[in-house]
C-alpha atoms as a PDB file:
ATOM      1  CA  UNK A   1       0.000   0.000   0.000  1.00  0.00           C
ATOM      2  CA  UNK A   2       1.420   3.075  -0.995  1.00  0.00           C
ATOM      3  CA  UNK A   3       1.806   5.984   0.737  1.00  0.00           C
ATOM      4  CA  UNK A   4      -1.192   8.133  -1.430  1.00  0.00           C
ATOM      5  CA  UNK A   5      -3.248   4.990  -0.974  1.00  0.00           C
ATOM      6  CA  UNK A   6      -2.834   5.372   2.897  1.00  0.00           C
ATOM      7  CA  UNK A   7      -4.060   9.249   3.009  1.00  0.00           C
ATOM      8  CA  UNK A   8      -6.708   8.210   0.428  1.00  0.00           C
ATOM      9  CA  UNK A   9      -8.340   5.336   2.971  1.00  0.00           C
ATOM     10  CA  UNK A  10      -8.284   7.682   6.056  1.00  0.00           C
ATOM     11  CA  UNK A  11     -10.039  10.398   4.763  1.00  0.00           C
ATOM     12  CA  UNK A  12     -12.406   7.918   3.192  1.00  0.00           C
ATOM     13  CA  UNK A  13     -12.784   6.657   6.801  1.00  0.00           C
ATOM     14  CA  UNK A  14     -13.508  10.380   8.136  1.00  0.00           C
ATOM     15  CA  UNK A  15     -15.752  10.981   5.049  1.00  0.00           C
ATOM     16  CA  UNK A  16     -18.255   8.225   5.875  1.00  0.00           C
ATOM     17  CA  UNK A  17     -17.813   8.736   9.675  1.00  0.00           C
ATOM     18  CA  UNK A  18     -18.946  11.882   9.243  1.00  0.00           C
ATOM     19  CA  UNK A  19     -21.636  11.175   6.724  1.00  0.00           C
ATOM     20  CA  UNK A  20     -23.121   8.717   9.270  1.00  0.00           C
ATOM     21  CA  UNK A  21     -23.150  11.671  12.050  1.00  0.00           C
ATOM     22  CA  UNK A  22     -24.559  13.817   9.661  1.00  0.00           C
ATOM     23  CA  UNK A  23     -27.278  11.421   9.017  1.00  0.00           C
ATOM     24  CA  UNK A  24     -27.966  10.286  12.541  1.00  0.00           C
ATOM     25  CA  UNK A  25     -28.015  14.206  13.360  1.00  0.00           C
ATOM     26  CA  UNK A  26     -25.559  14.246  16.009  1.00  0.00           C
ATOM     27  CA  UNK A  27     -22.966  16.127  14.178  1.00  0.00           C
ATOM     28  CA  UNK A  28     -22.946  18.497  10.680  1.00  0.00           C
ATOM     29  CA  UNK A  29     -20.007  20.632   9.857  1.00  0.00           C
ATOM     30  CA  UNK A  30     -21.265  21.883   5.980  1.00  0.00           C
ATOM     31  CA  UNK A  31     -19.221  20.417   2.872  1.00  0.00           C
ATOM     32  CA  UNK A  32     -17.402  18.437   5.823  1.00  0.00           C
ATOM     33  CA  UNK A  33     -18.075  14.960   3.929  1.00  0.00           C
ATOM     34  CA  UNK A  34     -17.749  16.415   0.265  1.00  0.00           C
ATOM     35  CA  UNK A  35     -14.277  17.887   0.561  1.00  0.00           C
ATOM     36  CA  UNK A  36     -12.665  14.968   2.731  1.00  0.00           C
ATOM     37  CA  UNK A  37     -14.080  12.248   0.037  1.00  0.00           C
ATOM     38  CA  UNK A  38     -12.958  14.610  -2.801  1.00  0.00           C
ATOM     39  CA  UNK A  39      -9.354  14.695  -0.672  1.00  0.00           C
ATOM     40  CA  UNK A  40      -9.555  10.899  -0.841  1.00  0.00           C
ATOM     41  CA  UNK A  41     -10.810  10.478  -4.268  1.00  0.00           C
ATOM     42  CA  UNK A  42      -8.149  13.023  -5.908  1.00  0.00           C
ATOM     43  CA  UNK A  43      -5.496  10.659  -4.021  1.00  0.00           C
ATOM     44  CA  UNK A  44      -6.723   7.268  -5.019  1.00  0.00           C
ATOM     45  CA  UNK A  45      -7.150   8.962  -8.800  1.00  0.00           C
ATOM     46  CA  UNK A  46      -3.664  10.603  -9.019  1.00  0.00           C
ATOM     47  CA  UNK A  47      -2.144   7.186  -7.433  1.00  0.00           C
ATOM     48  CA  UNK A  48      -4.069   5.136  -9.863  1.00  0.00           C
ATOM     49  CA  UNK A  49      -2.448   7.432 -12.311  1.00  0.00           C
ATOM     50  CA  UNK A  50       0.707   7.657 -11.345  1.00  0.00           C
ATOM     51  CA  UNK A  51       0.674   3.800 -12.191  1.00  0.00           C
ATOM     52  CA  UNK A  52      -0.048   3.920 -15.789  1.00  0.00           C
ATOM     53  CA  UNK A  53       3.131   5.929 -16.901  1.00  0.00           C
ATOM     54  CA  UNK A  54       3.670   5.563 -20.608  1.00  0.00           C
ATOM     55  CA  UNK A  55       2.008   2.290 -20.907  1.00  0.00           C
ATOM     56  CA  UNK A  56      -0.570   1.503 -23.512  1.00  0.00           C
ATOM     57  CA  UNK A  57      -3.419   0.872 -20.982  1.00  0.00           C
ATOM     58  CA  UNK A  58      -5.785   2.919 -21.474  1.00  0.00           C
ATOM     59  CA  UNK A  59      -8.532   1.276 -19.343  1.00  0.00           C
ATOM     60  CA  UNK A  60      -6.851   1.943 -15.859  1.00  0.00           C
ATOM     61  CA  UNK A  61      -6.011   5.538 -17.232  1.00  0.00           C
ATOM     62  CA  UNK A  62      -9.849   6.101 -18.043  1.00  0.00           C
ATOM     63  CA  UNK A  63     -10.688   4.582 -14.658  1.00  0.00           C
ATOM     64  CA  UNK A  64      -7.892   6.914 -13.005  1.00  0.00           C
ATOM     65  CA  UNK A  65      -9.185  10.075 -15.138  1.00  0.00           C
ATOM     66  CA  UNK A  66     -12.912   9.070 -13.614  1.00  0.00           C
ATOM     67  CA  UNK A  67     -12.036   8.900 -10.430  1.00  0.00           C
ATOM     68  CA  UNK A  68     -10.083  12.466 -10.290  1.00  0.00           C
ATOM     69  CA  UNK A  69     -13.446  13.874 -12.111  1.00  0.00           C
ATOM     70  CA  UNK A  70     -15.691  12.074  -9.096  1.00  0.00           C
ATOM     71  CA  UNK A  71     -13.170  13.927  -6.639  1.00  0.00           C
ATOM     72  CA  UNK A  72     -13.418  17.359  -8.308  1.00  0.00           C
ATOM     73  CA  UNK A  73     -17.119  16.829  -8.478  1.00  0.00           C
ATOM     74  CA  UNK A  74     -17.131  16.398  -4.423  1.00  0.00           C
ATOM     75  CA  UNK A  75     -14.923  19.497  -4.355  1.00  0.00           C
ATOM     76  CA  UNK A  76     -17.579  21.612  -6.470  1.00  0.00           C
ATOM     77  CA  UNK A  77     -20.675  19.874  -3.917  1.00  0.00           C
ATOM     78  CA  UNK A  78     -18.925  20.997  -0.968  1.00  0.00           C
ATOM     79  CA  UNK A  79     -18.300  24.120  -2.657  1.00  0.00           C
ATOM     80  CA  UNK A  80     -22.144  24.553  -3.215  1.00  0.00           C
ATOM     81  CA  UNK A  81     -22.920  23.067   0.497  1.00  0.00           C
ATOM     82  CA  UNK A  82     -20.728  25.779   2.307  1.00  0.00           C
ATOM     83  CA  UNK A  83     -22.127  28.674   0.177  1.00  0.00           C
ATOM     84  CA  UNK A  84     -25.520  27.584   0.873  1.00  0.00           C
ATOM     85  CA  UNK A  85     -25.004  27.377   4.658  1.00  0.00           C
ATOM     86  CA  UNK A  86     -23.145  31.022   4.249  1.00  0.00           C
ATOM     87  CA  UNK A  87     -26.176  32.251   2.513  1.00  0.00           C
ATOM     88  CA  UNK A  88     -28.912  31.512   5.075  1.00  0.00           C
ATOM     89  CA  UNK A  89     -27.153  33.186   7.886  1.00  0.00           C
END
């Protein structure tokens, strides 16, 4: 497990930790969720990446390249999630 794989599973872990207390209602920091799984999915997308070098294979590349646009989607969520909690103060 590389290092970028490590940082990639602990904010995974913190993203659906605090998903669940968001959803239990015990504990909501807005965007919280989005940014730490966009944090993890921009890590487990560049490391996927990262792997492919100059090679020919083009399906781990695609998967890579979809899995840095799910991250930067997360980062434009949270985005939206922080400016609407900004908005009805």
């Amino acid at each position: 497990m590389s290092k970028l794989q490590k940082i990639a599973v602990v904010f995974l872990l913190i993203a659906v930790i605090t998903g669940i207390l968001h959803k239990t209602g015990v504990f909501y920091v807005p965007g919280l969720t989005a940014l730490t799984l966009c944090v993890a999915m921009c890590a487990e997308g560049s490391d996927m990446l990262k792997g492919t070098g100059k090679k020919k294979n083009t399906s781990r590349r695609m998967a890579a390249i979809l899995v840095l646009a799910f991250g930067l989607l997360n980062l434009v969520v949270g985005g939206f999630e922080i400016y609407d909690y900004v908005i009805r103060l």
